[in-house]
C-alpha atoms as a PDB file:
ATOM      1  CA  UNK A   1     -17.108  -9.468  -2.100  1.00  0.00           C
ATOM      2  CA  UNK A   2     -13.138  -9.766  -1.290  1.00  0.00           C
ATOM      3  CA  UNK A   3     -10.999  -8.532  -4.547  1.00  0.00           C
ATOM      4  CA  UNK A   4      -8.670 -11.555  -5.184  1.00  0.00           C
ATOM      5  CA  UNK A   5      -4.579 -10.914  -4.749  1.00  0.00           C
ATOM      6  CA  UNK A   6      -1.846 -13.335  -5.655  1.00  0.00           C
ATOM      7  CA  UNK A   7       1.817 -13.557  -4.243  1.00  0.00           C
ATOM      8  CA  UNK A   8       3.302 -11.614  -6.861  1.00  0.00           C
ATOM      9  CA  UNK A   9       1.293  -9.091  -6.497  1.00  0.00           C
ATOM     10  CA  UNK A  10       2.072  -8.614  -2.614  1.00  0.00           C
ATOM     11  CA  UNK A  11       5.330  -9.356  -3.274  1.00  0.00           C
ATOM     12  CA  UNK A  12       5.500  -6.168  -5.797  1.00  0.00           C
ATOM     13  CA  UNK A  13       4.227  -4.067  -2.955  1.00  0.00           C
ATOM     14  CA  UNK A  14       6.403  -5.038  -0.801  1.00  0.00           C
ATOM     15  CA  UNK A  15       9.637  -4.435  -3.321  1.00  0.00           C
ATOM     16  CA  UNK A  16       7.226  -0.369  -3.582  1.00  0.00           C
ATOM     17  CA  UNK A  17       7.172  -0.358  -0.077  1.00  0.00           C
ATOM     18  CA  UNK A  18      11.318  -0.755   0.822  1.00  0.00           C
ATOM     19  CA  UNK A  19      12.033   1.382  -2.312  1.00  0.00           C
ATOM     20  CA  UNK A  20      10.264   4.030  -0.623  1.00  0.00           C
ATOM     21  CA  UNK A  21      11.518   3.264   2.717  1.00  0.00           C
ATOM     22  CA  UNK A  22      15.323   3.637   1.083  1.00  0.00           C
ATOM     23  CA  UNK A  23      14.288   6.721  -0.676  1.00  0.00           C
ATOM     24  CA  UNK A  24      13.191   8.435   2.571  1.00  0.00           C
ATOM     25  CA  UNK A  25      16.336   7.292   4.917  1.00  0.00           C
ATOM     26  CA  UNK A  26      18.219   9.048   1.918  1.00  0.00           C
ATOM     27  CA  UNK A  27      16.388  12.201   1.809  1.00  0.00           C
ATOM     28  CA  UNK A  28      16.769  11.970   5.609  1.00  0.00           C
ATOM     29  CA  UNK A  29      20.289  12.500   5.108  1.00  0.00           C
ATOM     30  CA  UNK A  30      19.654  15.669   3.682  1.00  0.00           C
ATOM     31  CA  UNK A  31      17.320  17.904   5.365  1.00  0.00           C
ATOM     32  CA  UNK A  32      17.182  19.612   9.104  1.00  0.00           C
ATOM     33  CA  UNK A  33      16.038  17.369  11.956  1.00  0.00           C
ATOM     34  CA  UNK A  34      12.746  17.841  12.340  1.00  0.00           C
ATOM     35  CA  UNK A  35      11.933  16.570   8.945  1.00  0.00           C
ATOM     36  CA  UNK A  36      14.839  14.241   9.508  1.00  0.00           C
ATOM     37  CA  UNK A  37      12.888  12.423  12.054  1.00  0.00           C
ATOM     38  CA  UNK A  38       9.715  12.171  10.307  1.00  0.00           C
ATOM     39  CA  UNK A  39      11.295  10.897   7.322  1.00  0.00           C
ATOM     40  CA  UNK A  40      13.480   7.777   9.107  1.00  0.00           C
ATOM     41  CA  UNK A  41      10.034   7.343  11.291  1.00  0.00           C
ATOM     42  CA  UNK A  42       7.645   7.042   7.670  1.00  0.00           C
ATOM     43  CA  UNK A  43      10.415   4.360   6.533  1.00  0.00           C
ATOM     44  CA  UNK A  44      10.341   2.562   9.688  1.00  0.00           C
ATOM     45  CA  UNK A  45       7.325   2.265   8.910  1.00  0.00           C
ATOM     46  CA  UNK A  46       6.935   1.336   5.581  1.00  0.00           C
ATOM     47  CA  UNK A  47       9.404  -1.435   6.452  1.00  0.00           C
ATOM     48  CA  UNK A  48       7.569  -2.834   8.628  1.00  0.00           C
ATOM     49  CA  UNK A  49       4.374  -2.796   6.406  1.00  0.00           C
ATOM     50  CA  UNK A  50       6.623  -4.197   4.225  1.00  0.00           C
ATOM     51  CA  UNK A  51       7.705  -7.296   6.713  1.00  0.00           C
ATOM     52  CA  UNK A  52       3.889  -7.599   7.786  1.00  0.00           C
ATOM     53  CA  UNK A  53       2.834  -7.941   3.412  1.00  0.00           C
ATOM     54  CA  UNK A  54       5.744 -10.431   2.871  1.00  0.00           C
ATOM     55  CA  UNK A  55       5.128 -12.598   5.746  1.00  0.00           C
ATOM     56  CA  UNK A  56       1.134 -12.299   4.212  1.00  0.00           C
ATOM     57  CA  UNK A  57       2.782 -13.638   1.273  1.00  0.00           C
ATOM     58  CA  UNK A  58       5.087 -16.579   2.389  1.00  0.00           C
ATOM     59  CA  UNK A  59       2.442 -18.026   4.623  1.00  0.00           C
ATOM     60  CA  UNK A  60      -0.383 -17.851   1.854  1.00  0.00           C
ATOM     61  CA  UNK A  61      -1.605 -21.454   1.058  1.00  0.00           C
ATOM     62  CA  UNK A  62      -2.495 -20.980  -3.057  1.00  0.00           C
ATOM     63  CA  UNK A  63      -0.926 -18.107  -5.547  1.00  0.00           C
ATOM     64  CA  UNK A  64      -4.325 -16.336  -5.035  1.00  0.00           C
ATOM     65  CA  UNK A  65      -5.745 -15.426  -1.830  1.00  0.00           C
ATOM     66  CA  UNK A  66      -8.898 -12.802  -0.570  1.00  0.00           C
ATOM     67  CA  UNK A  67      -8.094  -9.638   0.611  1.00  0.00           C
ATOM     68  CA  UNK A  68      -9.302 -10.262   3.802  1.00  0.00           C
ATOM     69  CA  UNK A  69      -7.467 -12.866   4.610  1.00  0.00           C
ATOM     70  CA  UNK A  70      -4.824 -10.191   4.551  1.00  0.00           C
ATOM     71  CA  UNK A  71      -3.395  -8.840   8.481  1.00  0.00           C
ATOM     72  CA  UNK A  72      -4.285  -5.196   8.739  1.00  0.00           C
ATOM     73  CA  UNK A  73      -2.941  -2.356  10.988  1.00  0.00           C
ATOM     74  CA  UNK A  74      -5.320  -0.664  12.581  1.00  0.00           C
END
């Protein structure tokens, strides 16, 4: 059985998602390189997960919607 999730609730993960992302670019500034280019790459991608959840969101018909109707990254 899909678990129900409304806009505001993907729209809260999304805000999680780019405060993470900004948290990581600005411990990027701060460490060595190697780590420095893990970090920028994780909040490249959390952005994008981000852009993927919102556009999820904006797109979704009712308030509610299944979890499956959700796009996934494999």
């Amino acid at each position: 059985m899909d678990k129900l999730v409304s806009k505001e609730t993907l729209l809260r993960q999304v805000d999680g998602l780019r405060d993470i992302a900004r948290r990581a670019r600005r411990l990027a500034e701060i460490v060595d390189e190697p780590e420095q280019t893990r970090l920028i790459q994780c909040a490249d991608d959390f952005e994008e997960s981000a852009k993927r959840i919102e556009g999820d969101a904006a797109s979704a018909k009712t308030s509610v919607m299944p979890t499956s109707a959700l796009g996934s990254k494999s």
